[in-house]
N, C-alpha and C. Protein backbone atom coordinates (compact mmCIF):
# COMPACT_ATOMS: atom_id res chain seq x y z
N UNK A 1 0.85 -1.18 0.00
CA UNK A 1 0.00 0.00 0.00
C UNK A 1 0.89 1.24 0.00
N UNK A 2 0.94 2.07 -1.02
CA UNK A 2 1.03 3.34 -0.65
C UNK A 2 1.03 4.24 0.00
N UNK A 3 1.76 5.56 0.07
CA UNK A 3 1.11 6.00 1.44
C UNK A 3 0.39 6.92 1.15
N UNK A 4 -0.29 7.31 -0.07
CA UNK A 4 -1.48 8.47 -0.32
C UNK A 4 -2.43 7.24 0.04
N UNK A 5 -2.40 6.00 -0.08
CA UNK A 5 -3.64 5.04 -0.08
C UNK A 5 -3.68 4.83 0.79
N UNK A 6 -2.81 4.52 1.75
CA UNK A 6 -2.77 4.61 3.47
C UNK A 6 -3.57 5.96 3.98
N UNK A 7 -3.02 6.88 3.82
CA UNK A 7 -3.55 8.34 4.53
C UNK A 7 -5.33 8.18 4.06
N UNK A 8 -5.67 7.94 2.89
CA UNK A 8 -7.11 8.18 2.60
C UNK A 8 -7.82 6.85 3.01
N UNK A 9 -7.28 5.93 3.47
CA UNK A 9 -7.38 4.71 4.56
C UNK A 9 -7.84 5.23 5.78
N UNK A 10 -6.71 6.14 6.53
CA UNK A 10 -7.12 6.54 7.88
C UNK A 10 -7.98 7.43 7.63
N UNK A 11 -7.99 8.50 7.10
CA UNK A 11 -8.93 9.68 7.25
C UNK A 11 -10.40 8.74 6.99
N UNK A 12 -10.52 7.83 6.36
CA UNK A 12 -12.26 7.61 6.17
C UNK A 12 -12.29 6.11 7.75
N UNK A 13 -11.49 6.32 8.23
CA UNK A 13 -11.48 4.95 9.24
C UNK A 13 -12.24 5.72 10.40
N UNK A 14 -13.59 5.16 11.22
CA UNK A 14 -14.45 5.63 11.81
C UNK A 14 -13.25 5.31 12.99
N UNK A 15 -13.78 6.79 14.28
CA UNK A 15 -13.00 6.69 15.43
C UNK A 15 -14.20 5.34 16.37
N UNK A 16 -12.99 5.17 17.27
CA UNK A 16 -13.64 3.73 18.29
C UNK A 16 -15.11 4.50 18.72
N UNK A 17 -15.05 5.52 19.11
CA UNK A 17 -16.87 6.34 19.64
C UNK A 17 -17.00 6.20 18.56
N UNK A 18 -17.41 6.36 17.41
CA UNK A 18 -18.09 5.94 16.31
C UNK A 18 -18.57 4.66 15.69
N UNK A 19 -17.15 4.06 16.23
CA UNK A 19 -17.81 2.28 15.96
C UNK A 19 -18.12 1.96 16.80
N UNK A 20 -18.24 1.95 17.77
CA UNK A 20 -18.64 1.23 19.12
C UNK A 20 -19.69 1.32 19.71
N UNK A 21 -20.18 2.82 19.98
CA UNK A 21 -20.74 3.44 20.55
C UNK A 21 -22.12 4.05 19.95
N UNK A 22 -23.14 4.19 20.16
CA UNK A 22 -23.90 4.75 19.83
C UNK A 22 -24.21 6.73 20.59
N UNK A 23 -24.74 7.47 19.50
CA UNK A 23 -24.21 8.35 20.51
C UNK A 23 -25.88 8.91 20.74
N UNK A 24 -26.50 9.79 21.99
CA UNK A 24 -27.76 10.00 22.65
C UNK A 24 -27.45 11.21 23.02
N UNK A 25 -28.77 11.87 22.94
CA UNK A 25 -28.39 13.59 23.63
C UNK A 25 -29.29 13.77 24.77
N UNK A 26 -29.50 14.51 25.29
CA UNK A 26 -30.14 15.53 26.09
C UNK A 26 -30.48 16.80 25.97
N UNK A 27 -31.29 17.64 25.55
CA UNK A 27 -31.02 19.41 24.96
C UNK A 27 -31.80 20.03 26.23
N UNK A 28 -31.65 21.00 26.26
CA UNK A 28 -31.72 22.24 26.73
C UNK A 28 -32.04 21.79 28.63
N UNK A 29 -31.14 20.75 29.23
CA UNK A 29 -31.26 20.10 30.47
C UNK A 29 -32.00 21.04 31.90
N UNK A 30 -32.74 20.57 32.29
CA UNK A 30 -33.61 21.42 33.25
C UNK A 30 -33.85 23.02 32.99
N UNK A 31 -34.28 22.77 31.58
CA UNK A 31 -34.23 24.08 31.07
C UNK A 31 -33.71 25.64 30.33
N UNK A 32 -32.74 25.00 30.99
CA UNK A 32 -31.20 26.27 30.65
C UNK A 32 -30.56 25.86 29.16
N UNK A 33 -31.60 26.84 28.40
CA UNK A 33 -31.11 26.69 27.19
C UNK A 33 -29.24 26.29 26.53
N UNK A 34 -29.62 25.30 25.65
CA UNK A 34 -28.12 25.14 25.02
C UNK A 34 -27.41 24.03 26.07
N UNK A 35 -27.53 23.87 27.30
CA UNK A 35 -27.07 23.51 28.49
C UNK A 35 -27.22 21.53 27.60
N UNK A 36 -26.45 20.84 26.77
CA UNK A 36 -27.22 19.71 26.12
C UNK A 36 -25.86 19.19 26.87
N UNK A 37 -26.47 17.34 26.94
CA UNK A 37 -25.24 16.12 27.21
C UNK A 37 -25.44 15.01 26.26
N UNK A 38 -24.67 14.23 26.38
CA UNK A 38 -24.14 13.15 25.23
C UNK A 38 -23.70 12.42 26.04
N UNK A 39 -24.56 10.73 25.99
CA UNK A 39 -24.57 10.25 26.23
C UNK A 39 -23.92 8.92 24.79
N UNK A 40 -23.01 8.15 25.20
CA UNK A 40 -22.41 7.65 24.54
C UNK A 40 -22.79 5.86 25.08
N UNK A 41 -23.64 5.06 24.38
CA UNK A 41 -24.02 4.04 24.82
C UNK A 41 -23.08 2.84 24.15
N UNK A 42 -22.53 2.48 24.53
CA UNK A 42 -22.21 0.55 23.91
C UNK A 42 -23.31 -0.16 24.15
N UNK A 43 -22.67 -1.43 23.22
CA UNK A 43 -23.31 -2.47 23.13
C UNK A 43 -23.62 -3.11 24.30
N UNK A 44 -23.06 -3.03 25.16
CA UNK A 44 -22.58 -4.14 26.29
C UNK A 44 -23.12 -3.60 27.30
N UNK A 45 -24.37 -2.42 27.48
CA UNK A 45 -25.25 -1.30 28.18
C UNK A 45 -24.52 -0.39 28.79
N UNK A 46 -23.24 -0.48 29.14
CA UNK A 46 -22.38 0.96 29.14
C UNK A 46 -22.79 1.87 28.89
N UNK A 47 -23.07 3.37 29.82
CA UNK A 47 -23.09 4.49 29.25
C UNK A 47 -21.91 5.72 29.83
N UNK A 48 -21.76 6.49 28.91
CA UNK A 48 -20.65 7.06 29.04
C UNK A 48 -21.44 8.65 29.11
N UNK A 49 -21.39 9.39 30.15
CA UNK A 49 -21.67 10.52 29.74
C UNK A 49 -20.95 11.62 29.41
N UNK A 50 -21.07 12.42 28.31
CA UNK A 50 -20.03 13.26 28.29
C UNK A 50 -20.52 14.96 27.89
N UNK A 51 -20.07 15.71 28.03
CA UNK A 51 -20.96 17.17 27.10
C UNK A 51 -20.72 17.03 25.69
N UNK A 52 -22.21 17.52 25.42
CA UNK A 52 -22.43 17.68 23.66
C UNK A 52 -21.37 18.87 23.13
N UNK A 53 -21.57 18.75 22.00
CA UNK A 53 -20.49 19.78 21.20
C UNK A 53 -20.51 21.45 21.46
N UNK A 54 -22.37 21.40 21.64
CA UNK A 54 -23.02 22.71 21.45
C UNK A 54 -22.91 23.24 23.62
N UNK A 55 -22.39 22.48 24.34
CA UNK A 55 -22.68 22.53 25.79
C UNK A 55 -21.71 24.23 25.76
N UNK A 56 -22.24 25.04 26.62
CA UNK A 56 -21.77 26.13 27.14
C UNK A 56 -20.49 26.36 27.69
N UNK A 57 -19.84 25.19 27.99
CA UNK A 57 -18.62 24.95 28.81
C UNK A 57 -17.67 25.37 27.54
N UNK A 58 -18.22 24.23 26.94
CA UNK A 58 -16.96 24.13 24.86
C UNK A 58 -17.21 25.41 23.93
N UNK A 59 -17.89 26.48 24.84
CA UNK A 59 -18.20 27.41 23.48
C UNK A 59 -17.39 28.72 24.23
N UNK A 60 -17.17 29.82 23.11
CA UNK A 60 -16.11 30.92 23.29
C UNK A 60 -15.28 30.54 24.06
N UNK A 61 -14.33 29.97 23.82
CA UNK A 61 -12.81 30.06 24.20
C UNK A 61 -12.97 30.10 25.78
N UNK A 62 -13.82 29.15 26.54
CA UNK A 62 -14.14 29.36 27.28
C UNK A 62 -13.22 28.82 28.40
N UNK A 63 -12.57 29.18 29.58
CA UNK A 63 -11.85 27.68 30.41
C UNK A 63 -12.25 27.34 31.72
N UNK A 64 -11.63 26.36 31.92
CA UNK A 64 -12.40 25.49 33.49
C UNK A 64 -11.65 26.02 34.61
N UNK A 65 -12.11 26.38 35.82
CA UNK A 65 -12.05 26.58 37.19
C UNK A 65 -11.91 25.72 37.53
N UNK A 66 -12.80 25.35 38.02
CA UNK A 66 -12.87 24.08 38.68
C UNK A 66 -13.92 22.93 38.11
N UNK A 67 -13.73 21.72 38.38
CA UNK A 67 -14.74 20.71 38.41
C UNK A 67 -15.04 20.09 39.84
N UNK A 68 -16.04 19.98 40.34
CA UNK A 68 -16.65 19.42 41.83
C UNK A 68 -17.21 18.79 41.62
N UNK A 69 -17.08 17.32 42.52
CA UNK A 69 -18.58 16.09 42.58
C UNK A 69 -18.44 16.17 43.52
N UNK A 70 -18.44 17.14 44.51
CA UNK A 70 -19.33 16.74 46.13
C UNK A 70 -20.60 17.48 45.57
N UNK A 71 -21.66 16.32 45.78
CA UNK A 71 -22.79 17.43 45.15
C UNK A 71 -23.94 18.11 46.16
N UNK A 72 -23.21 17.29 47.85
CA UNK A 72 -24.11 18.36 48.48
C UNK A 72 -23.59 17.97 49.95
N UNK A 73 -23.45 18.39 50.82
CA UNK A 73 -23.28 18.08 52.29
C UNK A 73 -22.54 16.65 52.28
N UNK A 74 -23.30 15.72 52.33
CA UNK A 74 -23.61 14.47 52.75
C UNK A 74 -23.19 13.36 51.13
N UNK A 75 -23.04 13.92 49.87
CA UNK A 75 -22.80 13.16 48.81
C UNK A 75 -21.57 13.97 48.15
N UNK A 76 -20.74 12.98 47.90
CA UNK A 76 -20.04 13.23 46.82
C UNK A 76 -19.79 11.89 45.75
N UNK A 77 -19.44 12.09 44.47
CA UNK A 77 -19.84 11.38 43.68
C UNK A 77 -18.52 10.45 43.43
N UNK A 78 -17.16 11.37 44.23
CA UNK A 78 -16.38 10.60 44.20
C UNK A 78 -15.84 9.72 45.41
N UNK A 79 -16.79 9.31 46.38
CA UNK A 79 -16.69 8.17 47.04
C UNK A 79 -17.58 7.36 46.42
N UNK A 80 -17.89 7.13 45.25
CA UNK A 80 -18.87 5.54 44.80
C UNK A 80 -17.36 4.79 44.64
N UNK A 81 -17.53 3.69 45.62
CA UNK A 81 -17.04 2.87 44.93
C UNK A 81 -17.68 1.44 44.63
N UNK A 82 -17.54 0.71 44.09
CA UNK A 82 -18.19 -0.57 43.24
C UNK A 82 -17.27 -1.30 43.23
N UNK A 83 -17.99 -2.88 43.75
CA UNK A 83 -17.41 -4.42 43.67
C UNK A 83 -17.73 -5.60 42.87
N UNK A 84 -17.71 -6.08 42.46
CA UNK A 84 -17.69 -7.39 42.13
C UNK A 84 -18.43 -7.60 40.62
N UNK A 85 -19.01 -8.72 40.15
CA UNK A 85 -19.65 -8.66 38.83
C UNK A 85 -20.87 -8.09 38.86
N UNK A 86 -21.34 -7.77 39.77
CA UNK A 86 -22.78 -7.24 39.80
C UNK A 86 -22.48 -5.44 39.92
N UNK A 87 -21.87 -4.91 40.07
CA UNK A 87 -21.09 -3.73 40.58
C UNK A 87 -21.98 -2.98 41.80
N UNK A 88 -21.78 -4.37 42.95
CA UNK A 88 -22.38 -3.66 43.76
C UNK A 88 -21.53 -2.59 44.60
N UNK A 89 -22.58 -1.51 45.21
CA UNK A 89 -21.79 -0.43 46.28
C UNK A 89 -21.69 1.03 45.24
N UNK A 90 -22.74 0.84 44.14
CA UNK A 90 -22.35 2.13 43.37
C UNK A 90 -23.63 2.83 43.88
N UNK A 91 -23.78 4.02 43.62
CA UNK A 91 -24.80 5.54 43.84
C UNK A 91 -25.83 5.24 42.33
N UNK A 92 -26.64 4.79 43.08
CA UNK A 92 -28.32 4.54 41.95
C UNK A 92 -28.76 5.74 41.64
N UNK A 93 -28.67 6.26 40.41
CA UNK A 93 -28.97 7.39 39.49
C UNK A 93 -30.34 7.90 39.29
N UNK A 94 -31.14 8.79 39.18
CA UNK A 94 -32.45 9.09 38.88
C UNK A 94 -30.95 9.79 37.21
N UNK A 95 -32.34 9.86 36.42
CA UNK A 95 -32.01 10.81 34.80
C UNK A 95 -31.79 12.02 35.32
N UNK A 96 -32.15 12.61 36.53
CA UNK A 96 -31.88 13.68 36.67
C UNK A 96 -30.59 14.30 37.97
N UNK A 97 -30.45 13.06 38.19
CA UNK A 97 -29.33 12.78 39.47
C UNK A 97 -27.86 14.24 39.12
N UNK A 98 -27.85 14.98 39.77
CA UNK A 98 -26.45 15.69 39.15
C UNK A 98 -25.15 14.92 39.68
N UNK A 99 -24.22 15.15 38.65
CA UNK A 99 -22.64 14.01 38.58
C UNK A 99 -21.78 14.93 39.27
N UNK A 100 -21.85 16.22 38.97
CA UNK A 100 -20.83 17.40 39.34
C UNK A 100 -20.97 19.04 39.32
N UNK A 101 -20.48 19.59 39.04
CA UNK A 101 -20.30 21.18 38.64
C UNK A 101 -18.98 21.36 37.89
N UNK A 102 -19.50 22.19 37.12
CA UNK A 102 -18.50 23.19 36.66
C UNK A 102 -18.64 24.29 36.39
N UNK A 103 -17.07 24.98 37.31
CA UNK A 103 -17.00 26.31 37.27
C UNK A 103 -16.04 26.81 36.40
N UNK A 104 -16.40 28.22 35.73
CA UNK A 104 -15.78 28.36 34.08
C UNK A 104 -15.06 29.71 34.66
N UNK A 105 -13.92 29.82 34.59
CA UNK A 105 -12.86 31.15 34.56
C UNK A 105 -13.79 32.37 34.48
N UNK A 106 -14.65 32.33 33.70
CA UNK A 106 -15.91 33.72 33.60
C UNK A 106 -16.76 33.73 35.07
N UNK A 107 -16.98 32.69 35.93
CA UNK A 107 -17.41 32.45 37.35
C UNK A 107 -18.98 31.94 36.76
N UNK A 108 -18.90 31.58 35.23
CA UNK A 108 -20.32 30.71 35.20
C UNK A 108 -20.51 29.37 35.43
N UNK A 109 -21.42 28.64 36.43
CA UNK A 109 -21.13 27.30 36.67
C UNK A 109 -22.27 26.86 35.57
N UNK A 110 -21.89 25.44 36.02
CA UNK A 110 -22.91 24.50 35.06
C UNK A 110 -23.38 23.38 35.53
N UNK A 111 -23.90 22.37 36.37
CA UNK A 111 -24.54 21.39 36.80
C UNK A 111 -24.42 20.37 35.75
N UNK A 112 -23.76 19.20 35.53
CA UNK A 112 -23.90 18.37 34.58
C UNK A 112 -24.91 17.40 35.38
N UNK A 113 -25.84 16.61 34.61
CA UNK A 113 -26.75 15.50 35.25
C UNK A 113 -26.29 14.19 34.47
N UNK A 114 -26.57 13.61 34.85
CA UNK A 114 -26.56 12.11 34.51
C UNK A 114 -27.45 11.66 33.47
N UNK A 115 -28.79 11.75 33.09
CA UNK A 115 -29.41 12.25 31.87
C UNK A 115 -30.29 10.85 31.64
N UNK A 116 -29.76 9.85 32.21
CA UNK A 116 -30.31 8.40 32.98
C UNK A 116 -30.06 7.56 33.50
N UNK A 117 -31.26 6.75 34.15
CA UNK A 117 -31.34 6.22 35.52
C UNK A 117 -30.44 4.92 35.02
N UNK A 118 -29.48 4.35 36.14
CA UNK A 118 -28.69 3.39 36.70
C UNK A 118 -27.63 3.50 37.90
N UNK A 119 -26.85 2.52 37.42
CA UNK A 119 -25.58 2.65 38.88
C UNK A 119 -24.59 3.40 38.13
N UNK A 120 -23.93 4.63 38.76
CA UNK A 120 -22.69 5.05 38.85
C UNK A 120 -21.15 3.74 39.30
N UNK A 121 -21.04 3.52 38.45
CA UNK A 121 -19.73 3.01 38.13
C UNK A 121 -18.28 3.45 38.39
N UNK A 122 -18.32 4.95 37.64
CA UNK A 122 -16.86 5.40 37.36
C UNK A 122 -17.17 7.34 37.74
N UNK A 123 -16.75 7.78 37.83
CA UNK A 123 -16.54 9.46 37.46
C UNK A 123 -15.21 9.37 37.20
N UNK A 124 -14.99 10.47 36.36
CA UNK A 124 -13.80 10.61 35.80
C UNK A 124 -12.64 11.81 36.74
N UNK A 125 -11.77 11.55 37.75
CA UNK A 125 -11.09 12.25 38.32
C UNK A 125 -9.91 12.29 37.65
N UNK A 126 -9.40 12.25 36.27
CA UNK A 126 -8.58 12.89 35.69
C UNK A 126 -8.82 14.27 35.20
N UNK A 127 -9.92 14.65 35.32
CA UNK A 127 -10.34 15.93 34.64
C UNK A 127 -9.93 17.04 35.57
N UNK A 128 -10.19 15.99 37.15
CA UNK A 128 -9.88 16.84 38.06
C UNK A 128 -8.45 17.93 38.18
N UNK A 129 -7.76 16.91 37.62
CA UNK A 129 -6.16 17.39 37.40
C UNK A 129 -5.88 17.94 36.60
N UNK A 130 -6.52 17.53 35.40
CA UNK A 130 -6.35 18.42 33.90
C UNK A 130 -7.68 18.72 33.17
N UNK A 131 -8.66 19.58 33.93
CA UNK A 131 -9.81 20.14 33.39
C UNK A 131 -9.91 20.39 32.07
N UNK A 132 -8.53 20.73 31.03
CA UNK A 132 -8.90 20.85 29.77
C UNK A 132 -9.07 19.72 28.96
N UNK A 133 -8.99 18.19 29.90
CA UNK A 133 -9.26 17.05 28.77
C UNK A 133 -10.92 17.58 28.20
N UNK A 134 -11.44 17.98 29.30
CA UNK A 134 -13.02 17.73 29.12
C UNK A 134 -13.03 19.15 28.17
N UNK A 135 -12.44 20.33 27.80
CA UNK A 135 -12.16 21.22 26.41
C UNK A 135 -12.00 20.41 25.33
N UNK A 136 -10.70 19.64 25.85
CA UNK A 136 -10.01 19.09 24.20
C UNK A 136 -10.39 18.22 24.06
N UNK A 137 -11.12 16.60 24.23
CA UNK A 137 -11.09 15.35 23.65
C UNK A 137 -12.94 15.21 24.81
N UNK A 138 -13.68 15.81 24.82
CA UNK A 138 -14.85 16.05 25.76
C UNK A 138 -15.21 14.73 25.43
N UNK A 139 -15.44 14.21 24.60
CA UNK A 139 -16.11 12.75 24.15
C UNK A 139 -15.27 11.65 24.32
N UNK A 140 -13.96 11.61 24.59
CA UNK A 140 -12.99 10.58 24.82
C UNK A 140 -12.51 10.71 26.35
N UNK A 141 -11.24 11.06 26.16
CA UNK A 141 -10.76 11.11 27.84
C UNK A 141 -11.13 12.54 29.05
N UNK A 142 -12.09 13.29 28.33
CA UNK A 142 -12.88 14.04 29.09
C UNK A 142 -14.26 14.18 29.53
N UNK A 143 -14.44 12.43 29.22
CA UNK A 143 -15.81 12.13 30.01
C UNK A 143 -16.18 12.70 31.40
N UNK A 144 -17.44 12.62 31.73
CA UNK A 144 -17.60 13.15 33.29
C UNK A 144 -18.16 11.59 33.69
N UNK A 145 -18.62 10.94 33.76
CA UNK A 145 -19.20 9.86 34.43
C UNK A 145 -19.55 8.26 33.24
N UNK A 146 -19.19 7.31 33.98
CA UNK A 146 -19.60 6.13 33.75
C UNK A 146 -20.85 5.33 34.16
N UNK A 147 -21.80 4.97 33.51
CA UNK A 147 -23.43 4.66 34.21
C UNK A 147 -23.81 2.96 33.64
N UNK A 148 -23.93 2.15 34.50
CA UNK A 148 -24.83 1.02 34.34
C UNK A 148 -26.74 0.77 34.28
N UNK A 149 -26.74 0.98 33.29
CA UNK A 149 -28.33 0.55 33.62
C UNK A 149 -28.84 -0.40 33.98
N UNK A 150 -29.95 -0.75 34.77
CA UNK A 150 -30.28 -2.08 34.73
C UNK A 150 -30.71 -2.57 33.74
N UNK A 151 -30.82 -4.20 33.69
CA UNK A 151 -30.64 -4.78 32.45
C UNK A 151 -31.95 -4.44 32.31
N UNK A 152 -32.99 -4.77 32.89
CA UNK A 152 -34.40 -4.76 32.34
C UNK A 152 -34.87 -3.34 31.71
N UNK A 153 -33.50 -2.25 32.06
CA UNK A 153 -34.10 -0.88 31.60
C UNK A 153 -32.93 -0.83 30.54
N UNK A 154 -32.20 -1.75 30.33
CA UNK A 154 -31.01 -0.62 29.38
C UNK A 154 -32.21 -0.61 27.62
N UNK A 155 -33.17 -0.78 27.22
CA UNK A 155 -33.72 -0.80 26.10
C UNK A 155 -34.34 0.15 26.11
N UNK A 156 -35.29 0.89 27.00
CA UNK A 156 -35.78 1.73 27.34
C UNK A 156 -35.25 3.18 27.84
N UNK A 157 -34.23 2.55 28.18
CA UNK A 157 -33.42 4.25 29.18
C UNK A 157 -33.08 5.68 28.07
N UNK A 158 -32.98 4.85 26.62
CA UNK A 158 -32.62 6.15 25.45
C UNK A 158 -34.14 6.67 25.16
N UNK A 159 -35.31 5.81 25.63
CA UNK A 159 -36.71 7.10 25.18
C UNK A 159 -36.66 8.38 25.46
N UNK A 160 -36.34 9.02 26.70
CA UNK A 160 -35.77 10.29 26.56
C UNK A 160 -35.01 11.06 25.77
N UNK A 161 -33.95 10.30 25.31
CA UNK A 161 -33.18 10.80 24.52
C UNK A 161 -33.20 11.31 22.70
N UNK A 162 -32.51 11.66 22.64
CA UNK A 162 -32.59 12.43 21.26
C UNK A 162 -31.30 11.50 20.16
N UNK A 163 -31.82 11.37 19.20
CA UNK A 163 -30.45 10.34 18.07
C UNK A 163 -30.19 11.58 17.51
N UNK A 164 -28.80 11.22 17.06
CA UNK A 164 -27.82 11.95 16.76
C UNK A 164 -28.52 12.79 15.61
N UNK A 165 -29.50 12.38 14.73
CA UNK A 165 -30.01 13.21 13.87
C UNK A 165 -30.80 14.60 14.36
N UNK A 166 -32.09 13.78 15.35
CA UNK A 166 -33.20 14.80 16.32
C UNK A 166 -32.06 15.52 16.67
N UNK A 167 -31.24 15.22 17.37
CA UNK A 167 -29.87 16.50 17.58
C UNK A 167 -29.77 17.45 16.79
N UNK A 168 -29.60 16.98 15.49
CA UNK A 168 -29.12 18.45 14.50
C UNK A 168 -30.07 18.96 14.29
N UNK A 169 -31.75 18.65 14.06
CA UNK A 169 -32.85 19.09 13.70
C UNK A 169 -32.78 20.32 15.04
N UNK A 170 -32.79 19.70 16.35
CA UNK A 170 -33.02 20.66 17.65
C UNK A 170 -31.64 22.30 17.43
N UNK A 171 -30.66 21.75 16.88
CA UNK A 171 -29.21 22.77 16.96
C UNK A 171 -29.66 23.73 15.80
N UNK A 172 -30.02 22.98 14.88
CA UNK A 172 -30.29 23.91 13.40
C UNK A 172 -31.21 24.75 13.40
N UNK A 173 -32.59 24.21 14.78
CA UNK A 173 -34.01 25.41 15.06
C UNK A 173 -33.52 26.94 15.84
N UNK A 174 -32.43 25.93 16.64
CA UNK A 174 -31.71 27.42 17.88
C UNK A 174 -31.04 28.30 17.09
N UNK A 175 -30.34 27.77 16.00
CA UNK A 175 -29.63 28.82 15.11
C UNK A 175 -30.36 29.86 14.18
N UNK A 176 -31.62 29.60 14.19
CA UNK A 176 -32.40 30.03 13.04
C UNK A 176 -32.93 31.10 13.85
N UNK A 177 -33.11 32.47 12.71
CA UNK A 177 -33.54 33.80 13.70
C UNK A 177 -34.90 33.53 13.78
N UNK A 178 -35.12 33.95 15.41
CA UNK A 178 -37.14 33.96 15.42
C UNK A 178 -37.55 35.01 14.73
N UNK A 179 -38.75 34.64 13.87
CA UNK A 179 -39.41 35.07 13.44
C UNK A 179 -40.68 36.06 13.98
N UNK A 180 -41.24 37.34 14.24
CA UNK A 180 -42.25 37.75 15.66
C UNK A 180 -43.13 37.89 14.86
């Protein structure tokens, strides 16, 4: 093989979130316009949550303060821990459960939620250290949380959600000037 035939090899080679993964949204989350998440599902009922493209955090050159999962007195998200094949000992999710905060250099925070119901698995405390993974690679190693559904719900848990298409239909209405 060549290497112009190599290069036009990789460039059309789908990334692993693309083959693997199915991807799910959330828009305008408890209201606060634009405020959307992405939910990244496998096969294997894995969900990965991460911010959508259009999320407030990733827009104008914006940067991270801080990220927090103590989400209140008595919870923080980074004592779940989980055992064995059943992953028991994790924090049971409502869709609307919040994972963390983030606070943006401008002093605007943001509440990320979980977006649906299962067990918390994982949160991601590398972000903690290097807040700009979740800028630069938001869908890969700047995930915010890892979620198990139960089995009897993982078929059901995306009805809320939006496919990657309903996504662009919802992004393409916000862009469009209202009409009075």
């Amino acid at each position: 093989m060549d290497c112009e035939t190599q290069k036009d090899a990789e460039l059309e080679a789908p990334s692993i979130i693309d083959r693997y993964y199915t991807r799910w949204y959330r828009t305008d989350l408890k209201g606060q316009l634009c405020e959307d998440h992405c939910i990244l599902q496998h096969s294997n009922r894995l969900c990965v949550v991460t911010l959508a493209e259009t999320h407030p955090v990733l827009q104008n050159g914006r940067t991270i303060k801080s990220i927090d999962y103590q989400i209140s007195n008595g919870c923080s998200r980074l004592n779940n821990k989980v055992s064995g094949k059943s992953k028991r000992g994790g924090q049971f999710l409502t869709d609307f459960a919040p994972l963390c905060r983030i606070t943006c250099s401008d002093e605007s925070k943001y509440t990320i939620y979980s977006c649906i119901r299962g067990r918390l698995l994982e949160v991601n405390e590398n972000i903690l250290e290097r807040p700009n993974l979740l800028l630069e690679k938001p869908s890969t190693e700047g995930y915010i949380a890892v979620i198990l559904p139960k089995f009897e719900e993982s078929k059901s848990v995306t009805e809320n959600l939006l496919s990657r298409k309903e996504f662009e239909i919802v992004v393409s209405k916000r862009d469009q000037p209202q009409s009075s």
